[in-house]
N, C-alpha and C. Protein backbone atom coordinates (compact mmCIF):
# COMPACT_ATOMS: atom_id res chain seq x y z
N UNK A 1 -16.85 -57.91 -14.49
CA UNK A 1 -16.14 -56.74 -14.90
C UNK A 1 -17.16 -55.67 -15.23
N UNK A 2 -16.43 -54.71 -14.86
CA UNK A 2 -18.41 -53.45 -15.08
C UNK A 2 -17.34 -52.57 -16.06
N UNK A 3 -18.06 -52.17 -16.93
CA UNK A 3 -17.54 -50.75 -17.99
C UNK A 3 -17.83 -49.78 -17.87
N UNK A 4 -16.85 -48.93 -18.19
CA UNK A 4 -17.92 -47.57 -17.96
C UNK A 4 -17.96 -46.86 -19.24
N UNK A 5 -19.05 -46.43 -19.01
CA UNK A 5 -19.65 -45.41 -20.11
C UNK A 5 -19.84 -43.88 -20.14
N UNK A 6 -18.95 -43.54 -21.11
CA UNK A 6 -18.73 -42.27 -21.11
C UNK A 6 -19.71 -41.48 -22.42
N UNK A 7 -20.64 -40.91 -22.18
CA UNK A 7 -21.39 -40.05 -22.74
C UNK A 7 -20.60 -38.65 -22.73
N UNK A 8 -21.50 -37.72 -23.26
CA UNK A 8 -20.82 -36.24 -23.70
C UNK A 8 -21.54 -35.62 -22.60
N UNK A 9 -22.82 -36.04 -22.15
CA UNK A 9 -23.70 -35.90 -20.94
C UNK A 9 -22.77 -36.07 -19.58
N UNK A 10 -22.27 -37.01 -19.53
CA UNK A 10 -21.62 -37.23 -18.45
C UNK A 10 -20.43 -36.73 -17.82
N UNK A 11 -19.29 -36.52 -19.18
CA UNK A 11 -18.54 -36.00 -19.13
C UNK A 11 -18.24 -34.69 -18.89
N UNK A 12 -19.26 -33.79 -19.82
CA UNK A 12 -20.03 -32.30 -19.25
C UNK A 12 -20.18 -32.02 -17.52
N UNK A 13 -21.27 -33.22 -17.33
CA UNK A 13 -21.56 -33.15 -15.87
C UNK A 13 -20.02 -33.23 -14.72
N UNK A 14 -19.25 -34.57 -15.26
CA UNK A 14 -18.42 -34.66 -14.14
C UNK A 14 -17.41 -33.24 -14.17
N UNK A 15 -17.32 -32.87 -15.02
CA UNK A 15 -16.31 -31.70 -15.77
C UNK A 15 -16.60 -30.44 -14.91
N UNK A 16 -18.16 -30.04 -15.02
CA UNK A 16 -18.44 -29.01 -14.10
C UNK A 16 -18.62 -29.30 -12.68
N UNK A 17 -19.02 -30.22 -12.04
CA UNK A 17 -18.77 -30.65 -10.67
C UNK A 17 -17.66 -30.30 -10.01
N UNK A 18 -16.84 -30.98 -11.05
CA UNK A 18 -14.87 -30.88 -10.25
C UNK A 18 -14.56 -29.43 -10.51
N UNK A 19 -14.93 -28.48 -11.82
CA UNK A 19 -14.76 -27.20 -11.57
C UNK A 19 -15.40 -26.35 -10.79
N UNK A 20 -16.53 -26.58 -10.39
CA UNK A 20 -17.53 -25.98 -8.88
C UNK A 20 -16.27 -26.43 -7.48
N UNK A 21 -16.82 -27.50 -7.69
CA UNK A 21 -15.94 -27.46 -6.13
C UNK A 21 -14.17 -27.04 -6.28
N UNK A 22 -13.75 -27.20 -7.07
CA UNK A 22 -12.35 -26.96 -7.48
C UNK A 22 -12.28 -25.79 -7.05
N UNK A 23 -12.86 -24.72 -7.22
CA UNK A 23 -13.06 -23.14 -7.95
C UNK A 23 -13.76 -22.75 -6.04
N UNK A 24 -14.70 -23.58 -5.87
CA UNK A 24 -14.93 -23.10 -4.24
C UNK A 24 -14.10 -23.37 -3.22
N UNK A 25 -13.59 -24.41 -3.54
CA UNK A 25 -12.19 -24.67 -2.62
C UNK A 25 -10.89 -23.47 -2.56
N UNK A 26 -10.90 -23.22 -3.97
CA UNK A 26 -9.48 -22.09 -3.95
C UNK A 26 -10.33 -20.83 -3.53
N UNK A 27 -11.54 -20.34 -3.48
CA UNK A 27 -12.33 -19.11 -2.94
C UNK A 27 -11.91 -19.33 -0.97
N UNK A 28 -12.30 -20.54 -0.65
CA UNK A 28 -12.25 -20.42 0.69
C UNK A 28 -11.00 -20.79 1.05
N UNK A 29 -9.88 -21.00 0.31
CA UNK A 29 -8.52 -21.07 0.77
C UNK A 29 -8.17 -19.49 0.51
N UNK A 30 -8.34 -18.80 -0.55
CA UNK A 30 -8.10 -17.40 -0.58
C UNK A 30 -8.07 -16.37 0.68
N UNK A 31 -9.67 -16.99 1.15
CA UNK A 31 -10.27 -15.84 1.64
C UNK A 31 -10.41 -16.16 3.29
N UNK A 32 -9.45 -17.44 3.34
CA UNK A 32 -9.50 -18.02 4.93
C UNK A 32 -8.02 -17.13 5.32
N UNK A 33 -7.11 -16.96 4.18
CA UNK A 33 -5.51 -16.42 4.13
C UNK A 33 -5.72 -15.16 4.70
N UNK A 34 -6.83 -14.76 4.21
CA UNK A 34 -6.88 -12.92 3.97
C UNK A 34 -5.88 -12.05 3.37
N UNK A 35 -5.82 -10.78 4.01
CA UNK A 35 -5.12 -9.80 2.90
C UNK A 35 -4.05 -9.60 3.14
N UNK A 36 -2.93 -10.10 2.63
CA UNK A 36 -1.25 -10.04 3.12
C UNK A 36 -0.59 -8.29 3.15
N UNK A 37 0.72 -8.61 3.95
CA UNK A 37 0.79 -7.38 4.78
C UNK A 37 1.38 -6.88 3.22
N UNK A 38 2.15 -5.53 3.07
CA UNK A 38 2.73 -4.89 2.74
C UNK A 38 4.26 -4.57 2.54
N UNK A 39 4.91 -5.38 1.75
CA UNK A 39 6.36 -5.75 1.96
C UNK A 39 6.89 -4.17 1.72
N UNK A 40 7.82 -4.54 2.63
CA UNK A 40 8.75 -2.55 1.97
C UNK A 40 9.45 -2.63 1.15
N UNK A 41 9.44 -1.83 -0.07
CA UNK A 41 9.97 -1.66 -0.82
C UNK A 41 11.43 -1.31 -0.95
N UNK A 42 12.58 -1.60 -2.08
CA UNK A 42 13.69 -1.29 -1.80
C UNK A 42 13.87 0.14 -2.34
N UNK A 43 14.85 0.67 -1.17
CA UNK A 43 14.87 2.18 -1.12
C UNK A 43 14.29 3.17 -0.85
N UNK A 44 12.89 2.35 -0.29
CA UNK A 44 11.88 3.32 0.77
C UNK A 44 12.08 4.19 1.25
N UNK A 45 13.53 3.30 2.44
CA UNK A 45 13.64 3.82 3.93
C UNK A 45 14.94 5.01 3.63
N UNK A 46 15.37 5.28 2.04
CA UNK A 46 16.32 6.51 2.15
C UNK A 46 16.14 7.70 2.62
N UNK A 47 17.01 8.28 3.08
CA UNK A 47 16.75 9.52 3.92
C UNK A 47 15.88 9.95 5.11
N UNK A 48 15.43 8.59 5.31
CA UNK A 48 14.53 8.26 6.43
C UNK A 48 14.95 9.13 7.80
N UNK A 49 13.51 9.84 8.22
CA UNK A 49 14.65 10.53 9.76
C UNK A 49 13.14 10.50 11.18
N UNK A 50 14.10 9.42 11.61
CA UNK A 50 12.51 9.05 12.56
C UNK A 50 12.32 10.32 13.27
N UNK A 51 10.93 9.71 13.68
CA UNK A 51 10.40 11.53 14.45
C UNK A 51 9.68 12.25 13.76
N UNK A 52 10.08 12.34 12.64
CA UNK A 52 9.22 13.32 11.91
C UNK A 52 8.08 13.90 12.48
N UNK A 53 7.52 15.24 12.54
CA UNK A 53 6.75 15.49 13.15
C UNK A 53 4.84 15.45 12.75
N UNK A 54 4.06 15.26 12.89
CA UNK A 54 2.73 15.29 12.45
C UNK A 54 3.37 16.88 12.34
N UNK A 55 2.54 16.93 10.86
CA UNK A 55 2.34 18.38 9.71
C UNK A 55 0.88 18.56 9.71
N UNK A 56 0.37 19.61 9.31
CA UNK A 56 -0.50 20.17 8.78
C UNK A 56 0.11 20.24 6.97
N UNK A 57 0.85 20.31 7.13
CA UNK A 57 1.02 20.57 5.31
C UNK A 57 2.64 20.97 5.29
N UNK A 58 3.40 20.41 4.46
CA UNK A 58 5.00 20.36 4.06
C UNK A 58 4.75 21.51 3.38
N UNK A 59 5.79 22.46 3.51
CA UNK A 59 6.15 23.56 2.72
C UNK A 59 5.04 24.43 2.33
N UNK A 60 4.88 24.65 0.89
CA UNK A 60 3.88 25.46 0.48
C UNK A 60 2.68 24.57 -0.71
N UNK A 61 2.96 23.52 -0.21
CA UNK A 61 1.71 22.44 -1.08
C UNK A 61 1.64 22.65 -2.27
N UNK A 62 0.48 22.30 -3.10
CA UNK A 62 0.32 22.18 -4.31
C UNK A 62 0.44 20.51 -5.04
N UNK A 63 1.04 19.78 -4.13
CA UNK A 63 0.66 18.15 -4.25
C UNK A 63 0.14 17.77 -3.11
N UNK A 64 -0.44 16.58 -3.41
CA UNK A 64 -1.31 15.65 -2.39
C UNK A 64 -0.80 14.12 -2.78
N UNK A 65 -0.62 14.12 -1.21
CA UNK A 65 0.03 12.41 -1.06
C UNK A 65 -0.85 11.78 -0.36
N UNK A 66 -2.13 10.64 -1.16
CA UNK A 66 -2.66 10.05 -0.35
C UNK A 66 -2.96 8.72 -0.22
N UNK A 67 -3.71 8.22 0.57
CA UNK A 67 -3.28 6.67 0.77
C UNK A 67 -4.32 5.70 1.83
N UNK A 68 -4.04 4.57 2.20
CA UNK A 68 -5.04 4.04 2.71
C UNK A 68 -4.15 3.40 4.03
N UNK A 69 -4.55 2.70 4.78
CA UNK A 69 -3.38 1.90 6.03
C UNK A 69 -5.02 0.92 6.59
N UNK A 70 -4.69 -0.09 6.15
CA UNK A 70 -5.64 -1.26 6.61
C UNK A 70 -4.74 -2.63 7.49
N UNK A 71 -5.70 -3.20 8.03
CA UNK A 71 -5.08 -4.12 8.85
C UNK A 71 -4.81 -5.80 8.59
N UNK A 72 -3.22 -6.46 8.39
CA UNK A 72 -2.98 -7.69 7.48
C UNK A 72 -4.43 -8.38 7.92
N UNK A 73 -4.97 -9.66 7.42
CA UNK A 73 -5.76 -10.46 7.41
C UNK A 73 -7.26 -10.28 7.61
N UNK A 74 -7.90 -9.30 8.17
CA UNK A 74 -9.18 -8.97 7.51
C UNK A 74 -9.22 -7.60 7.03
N UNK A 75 -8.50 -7.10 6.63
CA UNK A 75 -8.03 -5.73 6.32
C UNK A 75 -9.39 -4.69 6.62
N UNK A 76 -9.20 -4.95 8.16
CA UNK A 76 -10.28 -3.48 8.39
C UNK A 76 -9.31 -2.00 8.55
N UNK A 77 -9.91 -1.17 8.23
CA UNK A 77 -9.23 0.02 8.19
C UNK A 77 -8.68 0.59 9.27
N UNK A 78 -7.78 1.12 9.49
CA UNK A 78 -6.64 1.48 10.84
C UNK A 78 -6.77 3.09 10.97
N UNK A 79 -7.29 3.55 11.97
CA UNK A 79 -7.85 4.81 12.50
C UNK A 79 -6.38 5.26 13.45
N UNK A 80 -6.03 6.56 13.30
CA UNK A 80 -5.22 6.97 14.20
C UNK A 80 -3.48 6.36 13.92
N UNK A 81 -3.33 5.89 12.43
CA UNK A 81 -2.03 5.36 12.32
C UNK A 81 -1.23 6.90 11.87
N UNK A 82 0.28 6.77 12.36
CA UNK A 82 1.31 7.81 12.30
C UNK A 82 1.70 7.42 10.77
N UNK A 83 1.79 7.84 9.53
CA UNK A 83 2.36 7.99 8.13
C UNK A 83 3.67 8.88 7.95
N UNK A 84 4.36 8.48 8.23
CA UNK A 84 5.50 10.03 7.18
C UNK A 84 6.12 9.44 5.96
N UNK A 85 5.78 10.94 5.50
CA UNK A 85 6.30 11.37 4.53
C UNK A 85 7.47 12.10 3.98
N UNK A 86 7.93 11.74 2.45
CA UNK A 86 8.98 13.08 2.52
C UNK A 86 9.35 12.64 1.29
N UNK A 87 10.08 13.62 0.63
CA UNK A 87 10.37 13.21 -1.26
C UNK A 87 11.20 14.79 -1.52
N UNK A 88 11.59 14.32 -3.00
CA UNK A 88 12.54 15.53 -3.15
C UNK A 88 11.57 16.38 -4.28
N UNK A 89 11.42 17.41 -3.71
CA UNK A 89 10.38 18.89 -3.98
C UNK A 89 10.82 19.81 -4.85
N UNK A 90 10.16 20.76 -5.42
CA UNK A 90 10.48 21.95 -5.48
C UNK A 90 10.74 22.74 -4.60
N UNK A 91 10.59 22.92 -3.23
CA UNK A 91 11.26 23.08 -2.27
C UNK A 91 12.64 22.55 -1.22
N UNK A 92 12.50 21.29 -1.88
CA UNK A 92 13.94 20.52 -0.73
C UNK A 92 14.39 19.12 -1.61
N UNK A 93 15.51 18.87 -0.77
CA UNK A 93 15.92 17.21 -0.84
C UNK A 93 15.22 16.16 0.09
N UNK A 94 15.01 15.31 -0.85
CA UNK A 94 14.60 14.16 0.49
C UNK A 94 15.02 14.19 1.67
N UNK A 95 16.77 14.57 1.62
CA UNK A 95 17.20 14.29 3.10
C UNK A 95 17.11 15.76 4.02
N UNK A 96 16.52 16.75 2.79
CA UNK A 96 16.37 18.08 4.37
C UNK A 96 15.36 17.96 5.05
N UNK A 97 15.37 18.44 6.42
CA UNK A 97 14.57 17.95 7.45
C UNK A 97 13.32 18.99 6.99
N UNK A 98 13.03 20.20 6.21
CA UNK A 98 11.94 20.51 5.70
C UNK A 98 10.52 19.81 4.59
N UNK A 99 11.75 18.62 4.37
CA UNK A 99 11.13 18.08 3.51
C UNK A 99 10.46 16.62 4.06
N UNK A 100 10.17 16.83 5.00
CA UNK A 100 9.81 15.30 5.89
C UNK A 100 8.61 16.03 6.78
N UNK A 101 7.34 14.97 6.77
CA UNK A 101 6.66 15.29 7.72
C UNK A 101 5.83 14.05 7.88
N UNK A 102 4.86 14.18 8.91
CA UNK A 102 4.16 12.93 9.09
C UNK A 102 2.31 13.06 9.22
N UNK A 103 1.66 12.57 8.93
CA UNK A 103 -0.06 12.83 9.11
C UNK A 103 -0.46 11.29 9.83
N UNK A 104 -1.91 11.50 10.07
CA UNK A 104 -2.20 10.31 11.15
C UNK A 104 -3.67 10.21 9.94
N UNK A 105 -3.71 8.37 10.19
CA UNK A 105 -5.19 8.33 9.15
C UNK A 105 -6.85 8.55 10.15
N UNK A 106 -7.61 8.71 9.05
CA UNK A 106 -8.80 9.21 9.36
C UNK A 106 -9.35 7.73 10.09
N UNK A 107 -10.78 7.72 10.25
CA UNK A 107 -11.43 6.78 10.64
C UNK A 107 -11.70 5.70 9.95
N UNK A 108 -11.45 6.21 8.69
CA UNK A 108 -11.80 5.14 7.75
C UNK A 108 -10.18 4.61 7.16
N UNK A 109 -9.39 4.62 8.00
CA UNK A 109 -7.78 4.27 7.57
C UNK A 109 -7.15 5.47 6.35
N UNK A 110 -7.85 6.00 6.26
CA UNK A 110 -6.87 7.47 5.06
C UNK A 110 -6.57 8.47 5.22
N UNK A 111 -5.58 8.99 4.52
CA UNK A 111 -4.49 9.77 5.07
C UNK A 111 -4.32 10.48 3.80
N UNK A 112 -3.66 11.79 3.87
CA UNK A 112 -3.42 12.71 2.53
C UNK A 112 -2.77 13.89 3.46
N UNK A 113 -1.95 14.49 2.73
CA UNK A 113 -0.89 15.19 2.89
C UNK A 113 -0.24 16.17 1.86
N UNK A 114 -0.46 17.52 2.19
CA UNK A 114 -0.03 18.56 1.12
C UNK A 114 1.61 18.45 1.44
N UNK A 115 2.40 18.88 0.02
CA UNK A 115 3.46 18.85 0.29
C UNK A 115 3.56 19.64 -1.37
N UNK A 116 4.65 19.96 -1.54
CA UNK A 116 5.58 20.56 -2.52
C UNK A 116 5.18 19.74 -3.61
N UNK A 117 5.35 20.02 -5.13
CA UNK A 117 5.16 19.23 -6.18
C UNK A 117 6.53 18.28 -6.18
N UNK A 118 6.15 17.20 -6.32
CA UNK A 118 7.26 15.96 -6.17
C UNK A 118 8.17 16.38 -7.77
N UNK A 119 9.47 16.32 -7.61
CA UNK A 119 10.27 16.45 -9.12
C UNK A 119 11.05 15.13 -9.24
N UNK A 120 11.71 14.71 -9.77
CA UNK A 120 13.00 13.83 -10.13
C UNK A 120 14.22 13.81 -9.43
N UNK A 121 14.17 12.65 -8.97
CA UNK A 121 15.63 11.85 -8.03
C UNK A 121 16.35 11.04 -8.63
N UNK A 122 16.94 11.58 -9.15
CA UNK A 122 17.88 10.09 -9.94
C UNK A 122 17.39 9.16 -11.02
N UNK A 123 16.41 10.58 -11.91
CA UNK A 123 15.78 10.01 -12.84
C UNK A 123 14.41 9.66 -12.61
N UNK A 124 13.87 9.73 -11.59
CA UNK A 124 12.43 9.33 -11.27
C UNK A 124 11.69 10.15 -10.41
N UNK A 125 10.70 10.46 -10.90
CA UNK A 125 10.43 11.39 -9.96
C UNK A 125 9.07 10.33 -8.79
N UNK A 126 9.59 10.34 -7.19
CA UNK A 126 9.13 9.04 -6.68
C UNK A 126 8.59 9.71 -5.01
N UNK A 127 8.17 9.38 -4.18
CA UNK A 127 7.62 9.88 -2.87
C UNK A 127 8.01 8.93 -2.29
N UNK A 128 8.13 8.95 -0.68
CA UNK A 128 8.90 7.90 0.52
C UNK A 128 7.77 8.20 1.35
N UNK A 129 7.60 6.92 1.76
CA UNK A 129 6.69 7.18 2.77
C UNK A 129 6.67 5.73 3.68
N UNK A 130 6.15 5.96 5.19
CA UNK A 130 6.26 4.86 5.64
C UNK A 130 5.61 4.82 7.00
N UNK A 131 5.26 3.94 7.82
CA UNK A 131 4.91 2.98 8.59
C UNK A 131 5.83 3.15 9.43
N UNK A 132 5.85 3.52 10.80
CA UNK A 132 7.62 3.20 11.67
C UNK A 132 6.89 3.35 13.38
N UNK A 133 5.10 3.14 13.71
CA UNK A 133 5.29 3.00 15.05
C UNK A 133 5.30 1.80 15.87
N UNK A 134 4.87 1.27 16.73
CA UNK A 134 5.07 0.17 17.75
C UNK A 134 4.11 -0.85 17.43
N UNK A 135 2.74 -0.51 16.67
CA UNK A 135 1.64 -1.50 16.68
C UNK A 135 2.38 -2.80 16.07
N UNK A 136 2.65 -2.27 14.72
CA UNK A 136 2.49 -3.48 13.60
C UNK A 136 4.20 -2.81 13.21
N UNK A 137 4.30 -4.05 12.05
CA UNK A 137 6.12 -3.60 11.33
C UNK A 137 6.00 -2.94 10.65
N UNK A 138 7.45 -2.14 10.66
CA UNK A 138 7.47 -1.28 10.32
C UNK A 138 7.39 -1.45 8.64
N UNK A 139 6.79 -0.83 7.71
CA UNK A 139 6.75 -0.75 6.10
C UNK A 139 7.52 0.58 5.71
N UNK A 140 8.12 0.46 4.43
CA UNK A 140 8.74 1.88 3.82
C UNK A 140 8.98 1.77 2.61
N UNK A 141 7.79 2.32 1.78
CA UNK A 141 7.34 2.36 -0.04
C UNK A 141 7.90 3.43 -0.19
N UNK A 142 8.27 3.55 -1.64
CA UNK A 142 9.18 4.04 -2.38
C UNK A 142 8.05 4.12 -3.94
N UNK A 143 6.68 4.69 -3.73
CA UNK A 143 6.11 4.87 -5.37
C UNK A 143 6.62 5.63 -6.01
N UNK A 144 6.64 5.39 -7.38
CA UNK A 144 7.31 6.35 -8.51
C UNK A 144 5.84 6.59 -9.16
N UNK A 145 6.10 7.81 -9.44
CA UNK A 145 5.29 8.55 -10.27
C UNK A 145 5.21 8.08 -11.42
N UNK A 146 3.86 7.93 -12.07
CA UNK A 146 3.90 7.58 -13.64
C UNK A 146 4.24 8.75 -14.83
N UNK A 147 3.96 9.95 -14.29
CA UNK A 147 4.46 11.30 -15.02
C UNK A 147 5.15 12.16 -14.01
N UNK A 148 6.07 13.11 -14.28
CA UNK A 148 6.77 13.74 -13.29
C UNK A 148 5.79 14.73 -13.00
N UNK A 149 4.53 15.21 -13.94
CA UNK A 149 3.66 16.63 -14.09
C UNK A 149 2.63 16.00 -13.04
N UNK A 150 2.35 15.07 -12.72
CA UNK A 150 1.24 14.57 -11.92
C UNK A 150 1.59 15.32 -10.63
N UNK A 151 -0.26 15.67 -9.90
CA UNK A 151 -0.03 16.53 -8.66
C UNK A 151 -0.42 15.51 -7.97
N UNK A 152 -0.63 13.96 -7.56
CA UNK A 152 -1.29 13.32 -6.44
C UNK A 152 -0.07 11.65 -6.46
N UNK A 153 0.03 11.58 -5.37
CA UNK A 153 0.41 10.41 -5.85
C UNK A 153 0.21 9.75 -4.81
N UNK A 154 -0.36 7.75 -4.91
CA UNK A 154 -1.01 7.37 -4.05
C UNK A 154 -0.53 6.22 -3.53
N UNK A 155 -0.52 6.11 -2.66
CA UNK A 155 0.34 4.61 -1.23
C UNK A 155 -0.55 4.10 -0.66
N UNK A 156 -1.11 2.46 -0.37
CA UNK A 156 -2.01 2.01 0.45
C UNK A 156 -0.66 1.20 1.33
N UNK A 157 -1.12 0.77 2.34
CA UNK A 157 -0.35 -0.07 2.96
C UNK A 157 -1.25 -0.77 3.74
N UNK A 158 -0.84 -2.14 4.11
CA UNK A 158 -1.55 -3.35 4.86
C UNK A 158 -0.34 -3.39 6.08
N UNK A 159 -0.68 -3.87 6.70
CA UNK A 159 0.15 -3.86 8.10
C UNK A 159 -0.11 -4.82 8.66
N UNK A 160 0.68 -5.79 9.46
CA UNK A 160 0.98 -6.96 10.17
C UNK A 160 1.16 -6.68 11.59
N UNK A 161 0.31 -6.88 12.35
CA UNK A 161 0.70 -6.58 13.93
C UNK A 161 1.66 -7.47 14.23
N UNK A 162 2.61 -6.75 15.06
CA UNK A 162 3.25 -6.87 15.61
C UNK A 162 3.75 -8.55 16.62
C-alpha cells in the first residue's frame, strides 16, 4: 500500500500547475473561437428604409456618429463597408427620408458621419444604424445615448460573412 504525502510544498506546487495549464487552456479555447459577430439589437431596424444613399453629411451637422465594422473571427478591419444611418434630430423623425443616410468605412474599418444633434424618442434619446449589404448579415443597433446633451455617439459592429 503506498501513502501519500501531502506537504504545503506540494500542494502549492500541484495547485499552481493545474492553474497554469487550466488558465492556458481557456486562453487557447478563447482565442481559437475568436471575436463573435454582432447580434442586432431590438428595435434597430425601426424606420429602416433600404437604399439610403451614401451622404457627405445629414442635414446641417453638429453631431458625429462614429464607429468601427471589423470582421467575425479574426476581427480584421473591413474597408469599403456601406453603414446607414438615421435617428430622430433636431431636424427630422427617424422615419423622414431626410433623416437617413449612409457612409462607407475607411481602411482601417471606421466610419463617422455628421448629422443633426440626436434628441429624444420615446424617452431616449438613441441613433439607428446598420449593416444591410450582401457580404456578411445583415446587423441593426439601436445605441442610446448616455446624456441627451452629448454630440458623438459610438457603434462598433463585428460581422459574420455570409
Amino acid at each position: 500500500m503506498t501513502l501519500l504525502s501531502f506537504t504545503r510544498r506540494s500542494v502549492l506546487t500541484a495547485t499552481g500547475a493545474a492553474a497554469v495549464s487550466g488558465l492556458s487552456g481557456l486562453w487557447t479555447s478563447a482565442n481559437a473561437s475568436g471575436l463573435r459577430a454582432t447580434p442586432s439589437m431590438r428595435g434597430g431596424a425601426n424606420n429602416y428604409r433600404p437604399g439610403a444613399p451614401v451622404v457627405e453629411k445629414i442635414g446641417g451637422g453638429g453631431f458625429w456618429m462614429t464607429g468601427s465594422v471589423r470582421r467575425a473571427g479574426d476581427g480584421a478591419p473591413l474597408a469599403g463597408q456601406r453603414i446607414q444611418i438615421w435617428a430622430h434630430t433636431t431636424e427630422g423623425h427617424e422615419r423622414d427620408p431626410q433623416s437617413h443616410g449612409a457612409t462607407l468605412t475607411d481602411e482601417d474599418g471606421l466610419f463617422q458621419l455628421e448629422m443633426p444633434q440626436i434628441v429624444p424618442a420615446f424617452g431616449q434619446a438613441h441613433g439607428h444604424l446598420a449593416y444591410d449589404d450582401d457580404a456578411f448579415e445583415a446587423v441593426f443597433l439601436r445605441p442610446v445615448m448616455a446624456r441627451s446633451s452629448d454630440t458623438t455617439l459610438h457603434a462598433d459592429f463585428v460581422l459574420q460573412p455570409v
